[in-house]
N, C-alpha and C. Protein backbone atom coordinates (compact mmCIF):
# COMPACT_ATOMS: atom_id res chain seq x y z
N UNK A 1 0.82 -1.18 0.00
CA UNK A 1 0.00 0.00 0.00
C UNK A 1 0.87 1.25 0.00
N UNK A 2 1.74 1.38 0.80
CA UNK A 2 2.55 2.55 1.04
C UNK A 2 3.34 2.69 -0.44
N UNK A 3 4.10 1.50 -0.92
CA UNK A 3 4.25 1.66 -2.21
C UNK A 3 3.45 2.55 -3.29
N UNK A 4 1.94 2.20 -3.58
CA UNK A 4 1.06 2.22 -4.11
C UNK A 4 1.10 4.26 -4.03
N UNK A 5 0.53 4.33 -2.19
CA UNK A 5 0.62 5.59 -2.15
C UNK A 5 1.65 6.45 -2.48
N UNK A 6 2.70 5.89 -2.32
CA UNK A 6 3.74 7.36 -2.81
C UNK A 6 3.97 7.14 -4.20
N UNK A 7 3.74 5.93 -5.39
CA UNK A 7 3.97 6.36 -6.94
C UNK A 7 2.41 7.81 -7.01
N UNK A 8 1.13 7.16 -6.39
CA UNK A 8 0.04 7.98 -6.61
C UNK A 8 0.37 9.77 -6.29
N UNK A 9 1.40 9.94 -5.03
CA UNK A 9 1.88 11.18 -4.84
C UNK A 9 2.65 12.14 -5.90
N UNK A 10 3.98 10.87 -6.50
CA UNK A 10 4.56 11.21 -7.28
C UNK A 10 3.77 11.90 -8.65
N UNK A 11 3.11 11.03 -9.10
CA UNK A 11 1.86 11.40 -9.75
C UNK A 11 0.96 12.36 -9.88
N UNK A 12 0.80 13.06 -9.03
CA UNK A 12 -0.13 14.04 -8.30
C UNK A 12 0.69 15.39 -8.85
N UNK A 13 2.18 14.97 -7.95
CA UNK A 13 2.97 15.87 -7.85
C UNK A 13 3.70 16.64 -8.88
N UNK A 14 3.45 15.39 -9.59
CA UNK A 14 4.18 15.90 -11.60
C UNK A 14 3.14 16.61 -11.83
N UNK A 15 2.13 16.61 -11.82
CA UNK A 15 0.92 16.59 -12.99
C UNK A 15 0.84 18.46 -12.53
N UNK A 16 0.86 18.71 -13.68
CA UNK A 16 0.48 20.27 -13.86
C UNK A 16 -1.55 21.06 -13.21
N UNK A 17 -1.92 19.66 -13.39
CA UNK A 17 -3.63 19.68 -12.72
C UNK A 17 -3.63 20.18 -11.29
N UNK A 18 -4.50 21.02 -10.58
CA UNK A 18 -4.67 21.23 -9.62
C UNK A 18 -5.83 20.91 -8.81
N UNK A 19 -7.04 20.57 -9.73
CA UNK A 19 -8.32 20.43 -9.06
C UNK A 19 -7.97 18.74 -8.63
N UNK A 20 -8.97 18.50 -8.15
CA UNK A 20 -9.61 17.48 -7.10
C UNK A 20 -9.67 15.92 -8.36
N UNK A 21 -10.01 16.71 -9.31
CA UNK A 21 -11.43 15.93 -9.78
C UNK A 21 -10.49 15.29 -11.23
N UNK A 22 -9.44 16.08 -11.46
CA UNK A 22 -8.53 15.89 -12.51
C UNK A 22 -7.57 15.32 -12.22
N UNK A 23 -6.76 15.21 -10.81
CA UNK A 23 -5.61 14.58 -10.54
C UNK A 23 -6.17 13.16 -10.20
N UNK A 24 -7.64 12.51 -9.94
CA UNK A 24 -8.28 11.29 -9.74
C UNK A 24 -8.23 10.60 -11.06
N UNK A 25 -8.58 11.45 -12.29
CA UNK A 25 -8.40 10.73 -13.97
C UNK A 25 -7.12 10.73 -14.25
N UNK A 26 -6.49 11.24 -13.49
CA UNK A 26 -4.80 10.90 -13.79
C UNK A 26 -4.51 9.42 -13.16
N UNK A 27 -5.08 9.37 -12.01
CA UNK A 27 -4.78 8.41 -11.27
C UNK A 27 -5.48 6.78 -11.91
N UNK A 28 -6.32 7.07 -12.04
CA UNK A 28 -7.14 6.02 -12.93
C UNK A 28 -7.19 5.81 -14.27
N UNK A 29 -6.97 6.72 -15.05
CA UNK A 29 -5.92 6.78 -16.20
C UNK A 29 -4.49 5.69 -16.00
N UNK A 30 -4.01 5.83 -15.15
CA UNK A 30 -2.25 5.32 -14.77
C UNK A 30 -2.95 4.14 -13.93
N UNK A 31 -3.93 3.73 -13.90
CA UNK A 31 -3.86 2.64 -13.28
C UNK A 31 -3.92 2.55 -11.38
N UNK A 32 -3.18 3.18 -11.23
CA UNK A 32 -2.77 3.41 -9.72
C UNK A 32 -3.68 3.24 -8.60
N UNK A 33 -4.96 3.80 -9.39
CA UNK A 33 -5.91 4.10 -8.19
C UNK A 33 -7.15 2.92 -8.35
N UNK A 34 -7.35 1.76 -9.51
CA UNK A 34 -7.22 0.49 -8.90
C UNK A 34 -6.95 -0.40 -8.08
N UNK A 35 -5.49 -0.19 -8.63
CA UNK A 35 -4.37 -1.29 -7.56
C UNK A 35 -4.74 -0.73 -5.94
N UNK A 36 -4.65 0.47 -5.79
CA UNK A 36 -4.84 0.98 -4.43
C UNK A 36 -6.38 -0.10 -4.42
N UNK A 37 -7.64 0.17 -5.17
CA UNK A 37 -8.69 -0.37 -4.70
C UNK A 37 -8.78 -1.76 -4.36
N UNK A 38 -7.77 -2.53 -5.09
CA UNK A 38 -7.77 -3.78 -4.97
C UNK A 38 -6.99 -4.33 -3.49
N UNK A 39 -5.90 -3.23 -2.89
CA UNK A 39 -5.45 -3.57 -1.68
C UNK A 39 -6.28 -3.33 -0.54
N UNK A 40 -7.15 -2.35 -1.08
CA UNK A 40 -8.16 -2.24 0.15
C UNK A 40 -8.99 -3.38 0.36
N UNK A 41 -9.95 -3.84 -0.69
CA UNK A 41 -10.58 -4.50 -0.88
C UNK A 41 -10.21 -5.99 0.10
N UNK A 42 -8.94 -6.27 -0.12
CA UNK A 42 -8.21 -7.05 0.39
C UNK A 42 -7.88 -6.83 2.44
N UNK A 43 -7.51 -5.89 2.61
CA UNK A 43 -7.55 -5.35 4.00
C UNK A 43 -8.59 -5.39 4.69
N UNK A 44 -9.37 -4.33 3.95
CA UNK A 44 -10.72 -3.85 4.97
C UNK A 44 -12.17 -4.10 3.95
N UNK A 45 -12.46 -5.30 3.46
CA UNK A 45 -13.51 -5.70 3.26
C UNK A 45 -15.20 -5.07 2.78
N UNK A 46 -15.43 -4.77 4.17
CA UNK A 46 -16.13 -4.45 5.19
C UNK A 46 -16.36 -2.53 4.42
N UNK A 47 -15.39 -1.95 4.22
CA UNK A 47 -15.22 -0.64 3.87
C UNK A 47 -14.86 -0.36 2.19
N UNK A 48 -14.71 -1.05 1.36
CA UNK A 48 -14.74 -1.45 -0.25
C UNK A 48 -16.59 -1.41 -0.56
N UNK A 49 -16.27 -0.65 -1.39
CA UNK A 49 -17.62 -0.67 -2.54
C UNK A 49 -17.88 -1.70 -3.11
């Protein structure tokens, strides 16, 4: 996970986007914010959509 979170930072951090709503289609665009869903999913069950 911690992996996961700091490429998603790195990510964030490049990206010239500032809103909310645009650095999330970056993230899901790149994949990233899957894999994050899939570790949750895995952890905390219970709290996954």
């Amino acid at each position: 996970m911690v992996k996961l979170a700091t490429k998603a930072e790195k990510l964030a951090k490049a990206s010239t986007q500032e809103d909310r709503k645009s650095i999330r289609k970056l993230l899901r665009d790149d994949g990233v914010s899957g894999e994050i869903d899939k570790v949750i999913k895995k952890l905390l069950p219970e709290y996954a959509t």
